[in-house]
Protein backbone atom coordinates (compact mmCIF):
# COMPACT_ATOMS: atom_id res chain seq x y z
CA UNK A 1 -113.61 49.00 -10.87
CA UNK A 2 -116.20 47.39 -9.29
CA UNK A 3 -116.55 44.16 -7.17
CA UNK A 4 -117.82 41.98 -9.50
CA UNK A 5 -114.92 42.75 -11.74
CA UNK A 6 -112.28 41.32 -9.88
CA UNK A 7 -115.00 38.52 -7.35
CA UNK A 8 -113.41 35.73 -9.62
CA UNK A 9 -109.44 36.68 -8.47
CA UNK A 10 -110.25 36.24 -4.82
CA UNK A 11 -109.06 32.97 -3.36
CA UNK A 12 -111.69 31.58 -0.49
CA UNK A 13 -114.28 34.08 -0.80
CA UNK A 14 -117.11 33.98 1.90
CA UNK A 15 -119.49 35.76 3.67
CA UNK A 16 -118.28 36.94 7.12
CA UNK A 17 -120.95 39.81 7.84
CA UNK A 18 -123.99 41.40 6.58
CA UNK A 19 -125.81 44.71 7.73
CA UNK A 20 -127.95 47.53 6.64
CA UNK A 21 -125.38 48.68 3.76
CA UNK A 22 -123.30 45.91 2.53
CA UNK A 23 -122.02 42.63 2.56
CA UNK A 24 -118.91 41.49 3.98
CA UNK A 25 -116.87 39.01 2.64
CA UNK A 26 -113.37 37.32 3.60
CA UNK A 27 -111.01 35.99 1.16
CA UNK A 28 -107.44 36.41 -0.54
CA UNK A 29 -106.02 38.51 -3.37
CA UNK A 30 -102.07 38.91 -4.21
CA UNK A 31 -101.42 36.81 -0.94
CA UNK A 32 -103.05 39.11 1.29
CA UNK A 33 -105.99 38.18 3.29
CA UNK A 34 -108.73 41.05 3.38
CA UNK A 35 -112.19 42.42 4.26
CA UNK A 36 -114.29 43.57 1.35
CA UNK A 37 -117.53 45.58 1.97
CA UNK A 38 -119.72 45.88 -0.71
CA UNK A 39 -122.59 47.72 -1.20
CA UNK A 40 -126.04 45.82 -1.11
CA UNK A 41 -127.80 48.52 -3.52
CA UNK A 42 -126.93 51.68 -5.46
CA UNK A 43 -128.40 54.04 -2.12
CA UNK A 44 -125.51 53.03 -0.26
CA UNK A 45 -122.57 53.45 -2.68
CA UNK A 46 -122.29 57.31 -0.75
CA UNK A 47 -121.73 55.69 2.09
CA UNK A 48 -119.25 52.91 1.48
CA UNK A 49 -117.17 55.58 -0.53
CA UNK A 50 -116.81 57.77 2.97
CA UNK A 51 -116.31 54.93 4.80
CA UNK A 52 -112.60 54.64 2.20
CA UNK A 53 -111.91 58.24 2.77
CA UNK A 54 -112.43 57.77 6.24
CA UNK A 55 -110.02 55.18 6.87
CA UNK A 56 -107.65 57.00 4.68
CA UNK A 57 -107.26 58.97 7.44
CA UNK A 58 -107.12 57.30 10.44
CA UNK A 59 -105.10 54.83 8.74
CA UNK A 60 -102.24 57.45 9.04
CA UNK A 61 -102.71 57.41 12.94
CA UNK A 62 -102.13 53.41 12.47
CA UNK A 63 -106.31 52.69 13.36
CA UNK A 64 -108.45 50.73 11.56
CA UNK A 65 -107.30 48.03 9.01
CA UNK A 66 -105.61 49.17 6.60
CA UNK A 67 -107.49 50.67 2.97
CA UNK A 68 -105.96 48.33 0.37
CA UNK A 69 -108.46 48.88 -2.82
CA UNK A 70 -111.53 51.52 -3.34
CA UNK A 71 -114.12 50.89 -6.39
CA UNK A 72 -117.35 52.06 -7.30
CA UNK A 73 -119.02 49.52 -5.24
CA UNK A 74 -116.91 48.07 -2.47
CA UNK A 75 -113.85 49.12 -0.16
CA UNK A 76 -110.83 46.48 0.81
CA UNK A 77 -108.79 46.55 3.61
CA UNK A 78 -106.54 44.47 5.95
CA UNK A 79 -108.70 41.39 7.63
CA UNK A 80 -107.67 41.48 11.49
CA UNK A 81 -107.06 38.29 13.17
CA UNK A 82 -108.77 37.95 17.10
CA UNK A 83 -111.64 38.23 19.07
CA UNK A 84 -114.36 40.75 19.64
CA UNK A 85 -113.79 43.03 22.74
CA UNK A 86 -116.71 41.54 24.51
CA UNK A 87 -115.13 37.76 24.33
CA UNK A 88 -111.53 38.93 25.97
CA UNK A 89 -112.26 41.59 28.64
CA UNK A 90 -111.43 40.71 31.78
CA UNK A 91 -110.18 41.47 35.35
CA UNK A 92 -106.89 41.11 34.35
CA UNK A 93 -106.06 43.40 31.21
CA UNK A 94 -109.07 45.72 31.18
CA UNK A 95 -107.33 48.40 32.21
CA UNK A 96 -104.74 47.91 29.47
CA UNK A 97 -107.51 47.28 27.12
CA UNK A 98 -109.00 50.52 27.63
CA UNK A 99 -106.30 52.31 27.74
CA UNK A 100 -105.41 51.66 24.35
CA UNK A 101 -109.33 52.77 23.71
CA UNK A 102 -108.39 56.08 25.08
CA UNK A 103 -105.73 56.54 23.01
CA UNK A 104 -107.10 55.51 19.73
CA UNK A 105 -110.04 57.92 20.57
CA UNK A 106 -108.57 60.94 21.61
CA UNK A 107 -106.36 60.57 17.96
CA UNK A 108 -109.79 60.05 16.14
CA UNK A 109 -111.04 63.17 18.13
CA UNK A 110 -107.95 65.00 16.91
CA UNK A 111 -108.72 63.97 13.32
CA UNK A 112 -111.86 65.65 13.74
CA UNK A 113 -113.79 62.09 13.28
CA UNK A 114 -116.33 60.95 15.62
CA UNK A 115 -117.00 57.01 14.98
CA UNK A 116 -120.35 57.15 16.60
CA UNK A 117 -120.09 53.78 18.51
CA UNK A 118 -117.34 54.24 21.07
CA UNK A 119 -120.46 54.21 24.27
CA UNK A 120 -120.30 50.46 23.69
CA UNK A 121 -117.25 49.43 21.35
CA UNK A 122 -117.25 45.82 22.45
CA UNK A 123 -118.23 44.16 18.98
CA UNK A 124 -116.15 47.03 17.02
CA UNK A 125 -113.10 46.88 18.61
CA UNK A 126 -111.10 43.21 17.85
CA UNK A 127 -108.36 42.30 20.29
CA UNK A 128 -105.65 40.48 18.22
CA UNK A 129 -102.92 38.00 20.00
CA UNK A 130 -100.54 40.05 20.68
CA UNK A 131 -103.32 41.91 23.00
CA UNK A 132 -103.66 44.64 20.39
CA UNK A 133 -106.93 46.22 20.01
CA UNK A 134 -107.72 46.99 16.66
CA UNK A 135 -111.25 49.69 15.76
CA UNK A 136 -113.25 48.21 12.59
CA UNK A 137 -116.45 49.47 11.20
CA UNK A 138 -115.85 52.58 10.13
CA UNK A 139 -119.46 52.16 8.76
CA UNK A 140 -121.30 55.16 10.78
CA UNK A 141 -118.35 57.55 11.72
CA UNK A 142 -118.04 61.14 10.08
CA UNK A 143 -116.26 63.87 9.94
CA UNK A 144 -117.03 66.45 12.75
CA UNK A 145 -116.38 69.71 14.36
CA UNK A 146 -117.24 68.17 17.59
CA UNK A 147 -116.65 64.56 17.48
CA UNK A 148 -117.03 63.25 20.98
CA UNK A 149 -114.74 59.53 21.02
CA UNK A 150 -113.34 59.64 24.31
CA UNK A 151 -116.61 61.12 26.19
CA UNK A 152 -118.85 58.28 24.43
CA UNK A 153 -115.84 55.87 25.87
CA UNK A 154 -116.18 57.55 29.68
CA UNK A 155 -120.03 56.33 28.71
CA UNK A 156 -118.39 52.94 28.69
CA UNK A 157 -116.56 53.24 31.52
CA UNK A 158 -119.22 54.29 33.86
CA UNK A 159 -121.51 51.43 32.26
CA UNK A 160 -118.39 48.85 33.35
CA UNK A 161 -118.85 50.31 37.26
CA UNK A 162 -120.65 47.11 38.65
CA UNK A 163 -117.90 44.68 38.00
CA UNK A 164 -114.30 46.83 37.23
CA UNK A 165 -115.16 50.21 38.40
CA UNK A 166 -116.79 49.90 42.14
CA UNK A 167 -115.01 53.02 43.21
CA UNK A 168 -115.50 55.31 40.59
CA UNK A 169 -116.52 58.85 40.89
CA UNK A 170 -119.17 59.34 38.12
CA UNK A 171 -119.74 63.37 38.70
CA UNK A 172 -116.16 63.70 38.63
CA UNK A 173 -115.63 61.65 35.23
CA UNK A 174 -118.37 63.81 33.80
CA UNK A 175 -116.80 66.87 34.77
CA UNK A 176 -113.72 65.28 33.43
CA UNK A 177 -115.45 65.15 29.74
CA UNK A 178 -116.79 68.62 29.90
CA UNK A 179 -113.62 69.76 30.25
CA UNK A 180 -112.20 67.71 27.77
CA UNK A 181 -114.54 68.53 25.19
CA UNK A 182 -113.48 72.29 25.74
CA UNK A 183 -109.60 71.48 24.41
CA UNK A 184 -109.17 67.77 23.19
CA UNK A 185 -105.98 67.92 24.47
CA UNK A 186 -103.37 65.72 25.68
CA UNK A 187 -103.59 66.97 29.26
CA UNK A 188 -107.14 66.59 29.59
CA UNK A 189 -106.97 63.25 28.27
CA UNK A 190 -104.30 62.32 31.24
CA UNK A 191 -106.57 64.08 33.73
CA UNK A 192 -109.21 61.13 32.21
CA UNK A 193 -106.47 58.38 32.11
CA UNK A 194 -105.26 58.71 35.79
CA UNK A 195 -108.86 59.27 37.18
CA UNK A 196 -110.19 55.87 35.53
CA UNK A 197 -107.26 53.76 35.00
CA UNK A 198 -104.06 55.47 37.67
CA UNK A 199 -101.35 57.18 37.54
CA UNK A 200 -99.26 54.46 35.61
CA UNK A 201 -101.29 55.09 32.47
CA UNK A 202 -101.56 58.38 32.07
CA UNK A 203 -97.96 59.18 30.15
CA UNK A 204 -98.01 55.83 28.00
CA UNK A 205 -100.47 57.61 25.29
């Protein structure tokens, strides 16, 4: 199946994105309203086939939208409703707002997936009403022995110092990520979550 096969069944289609490998459109099929990537030229097809398997998987953690159709050409999942991170942080929920960061990262680092764009996630990430934060653009991230999603988000942190962090320790939250990145585990990710955010955080994830 590819997209042009079923471009005709899709109620309101338009063009909501485009980048280096596809096209993103917006519309609704069966009464659901998706997403569709599709690729812009046969070089890319590779890609926008991981980019399915990839959400396959995190989809089972409950991040990302949700994988709805896979052809030759294009991927479909769940369109997310909200507002890029970088229009909704502020003084009064960023510490909730990262905290949900942490948690969808060290799962992704668990999955052995590294999305590649968690240093600055602030056009990735879409904060829905409810004050959800949903991860899109699965686009770059692979599978890795190493992946490194909550030490690229500590990059974020420290790059937030100016305005929410004035007191942070930066040698300490590197040392924090070192150690991290020898376990990925659940207590080292607490050791993160109480340094940055407090002690209220850190058994929520």
């Amino acid at each position: 199946m590819r997209f042009d096969d079923i471009k005709n069944k899709i109620e309101n289609l338009e063009v909501i994105g485009k980048g280096w490998r596809g096209i993103v459109y917006k519309g609704i099929i069966d009464n659901k309203t998706l997403a569709f990537k599709v690729a812009s030229r046969p070089q890319v097809l590779q890609a926008i086939q991981r980019e399915g398997e990839i959400l396959e998987v995190v989809n089972k953690e409950n991040i990302g939208g949700r994988l709805i159709l896979k052809g030759e050409d294009f991927i479909a999942y769940e369109f997310i409703e909200g507002k890029h991170l970088i229009d909704v942080l502020n003084k009064e929920n960023f510490k909730e707002l990262l905290f949900q960061l942490f948690c969808q990262a060290w799962k992704l680092d668990n999955l052995k997936i590294n999305k590649d764009e968690m240093q600055r996630p602030i056009k990735n990430a879409i904060v829905d009403k409810y004050g959800k934060i949903h991860l899109i653009d699965f686009e770059r991230a692979k599978f890795s022995k190493k992946p490194s999603n909550v030490t690229q988000l500590l990059q974020f942190v420290l790059s937030l110092k100016g305005k929410y962090f004035p007191n942070i320790n930066r040698e300490k939250i590197i040392y924090l990520g070192k150690k991290y990145k020898n376990d990925y585990s659940k207590d080292s990710l607490k050791e993160i979550i109480r340094e940055v955010l407090g002690e209220t955080y850190e058994d929520r994830c």
